[in-house]
N, C-alpha and C. Protein backbone atom coordinates (compact mmCIF):
# COMPACT_ATOMS: atom_id res chain seq x y z
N UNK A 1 61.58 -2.19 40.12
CA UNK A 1 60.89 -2.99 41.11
C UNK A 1 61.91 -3.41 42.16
N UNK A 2 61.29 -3.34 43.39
CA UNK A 2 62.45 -3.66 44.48
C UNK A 2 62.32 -5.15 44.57
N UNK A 3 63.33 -5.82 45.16
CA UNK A 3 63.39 -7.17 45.28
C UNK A 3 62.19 -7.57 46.69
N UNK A 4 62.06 -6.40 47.20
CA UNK A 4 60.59 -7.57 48.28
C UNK A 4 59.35 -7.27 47.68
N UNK A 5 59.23 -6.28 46.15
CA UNK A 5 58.33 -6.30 45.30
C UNK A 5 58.31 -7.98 44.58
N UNK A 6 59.39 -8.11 44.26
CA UNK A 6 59.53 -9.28 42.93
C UNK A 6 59.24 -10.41 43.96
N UNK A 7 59.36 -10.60 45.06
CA UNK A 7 59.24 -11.45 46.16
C UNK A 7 57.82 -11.67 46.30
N UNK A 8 57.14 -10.79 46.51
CA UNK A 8 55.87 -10.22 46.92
C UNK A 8 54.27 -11.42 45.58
N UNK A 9 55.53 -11.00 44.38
CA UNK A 9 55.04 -11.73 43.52
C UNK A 9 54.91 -12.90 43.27
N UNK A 10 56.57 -13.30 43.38
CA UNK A 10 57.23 -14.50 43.32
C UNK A 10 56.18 -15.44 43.94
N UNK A 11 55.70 -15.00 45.02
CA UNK A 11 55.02 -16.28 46.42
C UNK A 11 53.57 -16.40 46.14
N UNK A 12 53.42 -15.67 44.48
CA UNK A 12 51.90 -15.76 44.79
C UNK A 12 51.69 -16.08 43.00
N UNK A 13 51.62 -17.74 42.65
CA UNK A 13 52.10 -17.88 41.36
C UNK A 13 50.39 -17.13 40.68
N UNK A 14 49.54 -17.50 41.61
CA UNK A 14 48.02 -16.97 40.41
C UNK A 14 48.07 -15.08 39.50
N UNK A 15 49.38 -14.78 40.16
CA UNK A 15 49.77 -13.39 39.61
C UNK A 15 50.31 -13.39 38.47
N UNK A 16 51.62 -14.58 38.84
CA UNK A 16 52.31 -14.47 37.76
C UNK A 16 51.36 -13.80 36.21
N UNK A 17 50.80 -14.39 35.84
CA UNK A 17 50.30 -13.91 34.31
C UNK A 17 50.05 -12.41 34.05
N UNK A 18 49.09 -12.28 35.48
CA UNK A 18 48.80 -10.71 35.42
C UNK A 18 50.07 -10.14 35.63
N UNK A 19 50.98 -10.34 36.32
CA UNK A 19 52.19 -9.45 36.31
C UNK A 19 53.10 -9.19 34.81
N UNK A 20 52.41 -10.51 33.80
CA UNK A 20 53.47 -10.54 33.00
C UNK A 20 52.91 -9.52 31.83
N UNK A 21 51.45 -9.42 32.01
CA UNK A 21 50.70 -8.65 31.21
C UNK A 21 50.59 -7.59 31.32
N UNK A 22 50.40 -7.10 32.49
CA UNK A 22 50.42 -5.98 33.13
C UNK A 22 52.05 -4.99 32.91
N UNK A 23 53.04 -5.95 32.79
CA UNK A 23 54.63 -5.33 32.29
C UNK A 23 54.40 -5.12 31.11
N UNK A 24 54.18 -6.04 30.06
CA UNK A 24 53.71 -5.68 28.52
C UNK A 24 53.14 -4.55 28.38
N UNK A 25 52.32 -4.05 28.90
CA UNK A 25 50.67 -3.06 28.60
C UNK A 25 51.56 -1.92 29.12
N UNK A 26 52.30 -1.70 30.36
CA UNK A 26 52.88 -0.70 30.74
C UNK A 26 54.09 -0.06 29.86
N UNK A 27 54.65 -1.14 29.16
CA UNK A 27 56.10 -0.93 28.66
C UNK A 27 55.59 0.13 27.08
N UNK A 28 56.87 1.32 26.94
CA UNK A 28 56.58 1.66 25.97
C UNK A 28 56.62 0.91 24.47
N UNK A 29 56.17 1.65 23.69
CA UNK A 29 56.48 0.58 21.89
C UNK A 29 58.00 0.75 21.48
N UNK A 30 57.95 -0.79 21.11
CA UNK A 30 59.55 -1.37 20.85
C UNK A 30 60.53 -1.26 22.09
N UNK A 31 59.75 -1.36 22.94
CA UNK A 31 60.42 -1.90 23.92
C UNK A 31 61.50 -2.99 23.86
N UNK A 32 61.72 -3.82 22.80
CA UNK A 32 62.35 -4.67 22.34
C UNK A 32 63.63 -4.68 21.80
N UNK A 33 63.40 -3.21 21.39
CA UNK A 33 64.68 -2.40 20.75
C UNK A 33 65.51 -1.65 21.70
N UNK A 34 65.15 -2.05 22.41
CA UNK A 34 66.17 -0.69 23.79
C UNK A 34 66.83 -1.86 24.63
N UNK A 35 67.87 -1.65 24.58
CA UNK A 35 68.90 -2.41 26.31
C UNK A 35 68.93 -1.78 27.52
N UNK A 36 68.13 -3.01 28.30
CA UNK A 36 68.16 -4.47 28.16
C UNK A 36 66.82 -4.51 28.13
N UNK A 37 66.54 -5.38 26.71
CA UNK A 37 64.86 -6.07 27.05
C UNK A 37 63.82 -6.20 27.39
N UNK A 38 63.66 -5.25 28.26
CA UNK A 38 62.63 -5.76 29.25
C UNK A 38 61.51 -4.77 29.41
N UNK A 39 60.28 -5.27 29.14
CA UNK A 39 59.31 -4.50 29.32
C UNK A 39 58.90 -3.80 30.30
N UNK A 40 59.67 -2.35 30.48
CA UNK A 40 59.64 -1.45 32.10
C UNK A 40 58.73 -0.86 31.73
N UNK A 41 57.84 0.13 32.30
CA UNK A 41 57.26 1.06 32.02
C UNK A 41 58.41 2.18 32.09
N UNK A 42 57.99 3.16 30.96
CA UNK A 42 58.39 4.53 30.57
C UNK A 42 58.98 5.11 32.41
N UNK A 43 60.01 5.73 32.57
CA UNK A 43 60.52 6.02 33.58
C UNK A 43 59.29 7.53 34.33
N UNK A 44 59.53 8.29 33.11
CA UNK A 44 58.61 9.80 33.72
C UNK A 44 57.18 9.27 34.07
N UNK A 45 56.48 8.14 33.11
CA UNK A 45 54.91 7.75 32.87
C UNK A 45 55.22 6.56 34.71
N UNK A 46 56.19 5.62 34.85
CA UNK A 46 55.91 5.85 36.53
C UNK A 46 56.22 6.82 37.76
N UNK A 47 56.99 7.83 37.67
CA UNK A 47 57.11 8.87 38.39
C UNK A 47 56.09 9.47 38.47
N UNK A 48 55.27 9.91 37.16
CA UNK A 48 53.77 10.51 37.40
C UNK A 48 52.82 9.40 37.99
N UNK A 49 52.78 8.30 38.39
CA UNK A 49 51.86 7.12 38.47
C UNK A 49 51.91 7.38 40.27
N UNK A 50 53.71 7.43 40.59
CA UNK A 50 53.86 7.74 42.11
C UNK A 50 53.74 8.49 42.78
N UNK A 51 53.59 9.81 41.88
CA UNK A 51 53.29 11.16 42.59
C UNK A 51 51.61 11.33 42.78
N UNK A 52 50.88 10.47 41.56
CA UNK A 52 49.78 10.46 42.06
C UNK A 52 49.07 9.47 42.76
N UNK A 53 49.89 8.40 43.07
CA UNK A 53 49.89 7.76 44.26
C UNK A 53 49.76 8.46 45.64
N UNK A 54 51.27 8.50 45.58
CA UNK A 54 51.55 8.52 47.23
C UNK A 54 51.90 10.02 47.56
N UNK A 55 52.23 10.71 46.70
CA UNK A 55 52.32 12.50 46.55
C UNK A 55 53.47 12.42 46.43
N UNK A 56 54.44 13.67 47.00
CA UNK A 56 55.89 13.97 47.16
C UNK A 56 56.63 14.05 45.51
N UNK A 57 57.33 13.37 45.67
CA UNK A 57 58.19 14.25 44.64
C UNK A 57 58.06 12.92 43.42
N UNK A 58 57.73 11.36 44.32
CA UNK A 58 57.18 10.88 43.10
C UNK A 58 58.64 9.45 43.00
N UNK A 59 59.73 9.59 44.07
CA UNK A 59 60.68 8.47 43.77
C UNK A 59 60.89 8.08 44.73
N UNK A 60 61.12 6.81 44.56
CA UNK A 60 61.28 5.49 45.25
C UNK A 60 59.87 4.60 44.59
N UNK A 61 59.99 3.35 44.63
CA UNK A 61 59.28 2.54 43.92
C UNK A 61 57.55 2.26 45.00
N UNK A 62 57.35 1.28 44.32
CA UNK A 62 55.56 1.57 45.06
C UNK A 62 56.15 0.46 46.08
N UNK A 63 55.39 0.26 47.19
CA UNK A 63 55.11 -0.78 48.33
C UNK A 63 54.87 -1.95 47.69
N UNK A 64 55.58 -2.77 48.02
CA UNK A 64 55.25 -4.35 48.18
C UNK A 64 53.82 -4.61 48.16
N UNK A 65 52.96 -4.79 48.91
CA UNK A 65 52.01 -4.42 49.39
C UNK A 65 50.81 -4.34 48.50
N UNK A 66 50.91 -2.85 48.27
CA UNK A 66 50.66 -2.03 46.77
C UNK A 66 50.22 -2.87 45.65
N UNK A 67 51.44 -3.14 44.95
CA UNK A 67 51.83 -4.22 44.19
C UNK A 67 50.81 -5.03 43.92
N UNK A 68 51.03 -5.91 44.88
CA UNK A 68 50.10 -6.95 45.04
C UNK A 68 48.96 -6.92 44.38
N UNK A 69 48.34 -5.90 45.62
CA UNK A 69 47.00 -5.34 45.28
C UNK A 69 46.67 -4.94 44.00
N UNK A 70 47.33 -3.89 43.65
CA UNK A 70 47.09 -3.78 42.05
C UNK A 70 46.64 -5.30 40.89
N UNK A 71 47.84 -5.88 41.04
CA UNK A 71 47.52 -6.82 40.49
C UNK A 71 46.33 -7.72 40.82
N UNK A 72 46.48 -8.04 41.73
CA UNK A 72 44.82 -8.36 42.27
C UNK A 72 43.42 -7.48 41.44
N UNK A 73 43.55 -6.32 41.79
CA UNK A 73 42.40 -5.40 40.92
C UNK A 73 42.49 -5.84 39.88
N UNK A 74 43.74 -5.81 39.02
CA UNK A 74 43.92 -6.09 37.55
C UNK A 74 43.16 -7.69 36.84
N UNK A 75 43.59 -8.64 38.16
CA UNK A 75 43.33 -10.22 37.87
C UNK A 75 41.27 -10.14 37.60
N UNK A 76 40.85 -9.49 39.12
CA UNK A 76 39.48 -9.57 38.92
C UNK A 76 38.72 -9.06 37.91
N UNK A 77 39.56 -7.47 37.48
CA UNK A 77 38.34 -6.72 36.55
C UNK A 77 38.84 -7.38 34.90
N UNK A 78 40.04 -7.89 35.12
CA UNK A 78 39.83 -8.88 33.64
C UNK A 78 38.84 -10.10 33.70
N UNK A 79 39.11 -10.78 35.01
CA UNK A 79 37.61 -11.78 35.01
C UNK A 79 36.39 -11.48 34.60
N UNK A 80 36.28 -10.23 35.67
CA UNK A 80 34.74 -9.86 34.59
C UNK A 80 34.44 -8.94 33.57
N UNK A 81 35.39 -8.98 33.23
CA UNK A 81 35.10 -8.68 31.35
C UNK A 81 35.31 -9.48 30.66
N UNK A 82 35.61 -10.84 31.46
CA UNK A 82 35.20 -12.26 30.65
C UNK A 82 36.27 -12.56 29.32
């Protein structure tokens, strides 16, 4: 994640949760066991996520922007599944 991604987030606390859930759900199993910590998603499983994004070859990270939005989708369609 680029830092005007984590920014992007940072300024918008009603995300925070979905962002934190949304890292969990993405990250592979035992994620816990690998250094350092942190629940990334699988490196190839986002390269395929960006290529079928934005096309090309699939590197450099998603838009700020983007981001957001996603999480946004993510916040509402968990609302209504209640």
């Amino acid at each position: 994640m680029t830092a005007g991604a984590l920014l992007a987030v940072l300024v918008r606390p009603h995300l925070w949760a979905t962002a934190l859930v949304a890292a969990v759900r993405l990250a592979p199993a035992g994620w816990w066991r690998r250094w350092p910590p942190l629940p990334a998603p699988d490196p190839a499983y986002l390269r395929f996520r960006m290529v079928t994004n934005y096309g090309g070859e699939g590197d450099g990270p998603p838009a700020a922007a983007d981001l957001v939005q996603y999480l946004d989708w993510c916040r509402r369609a968990r609302r209504r599944r209640g």
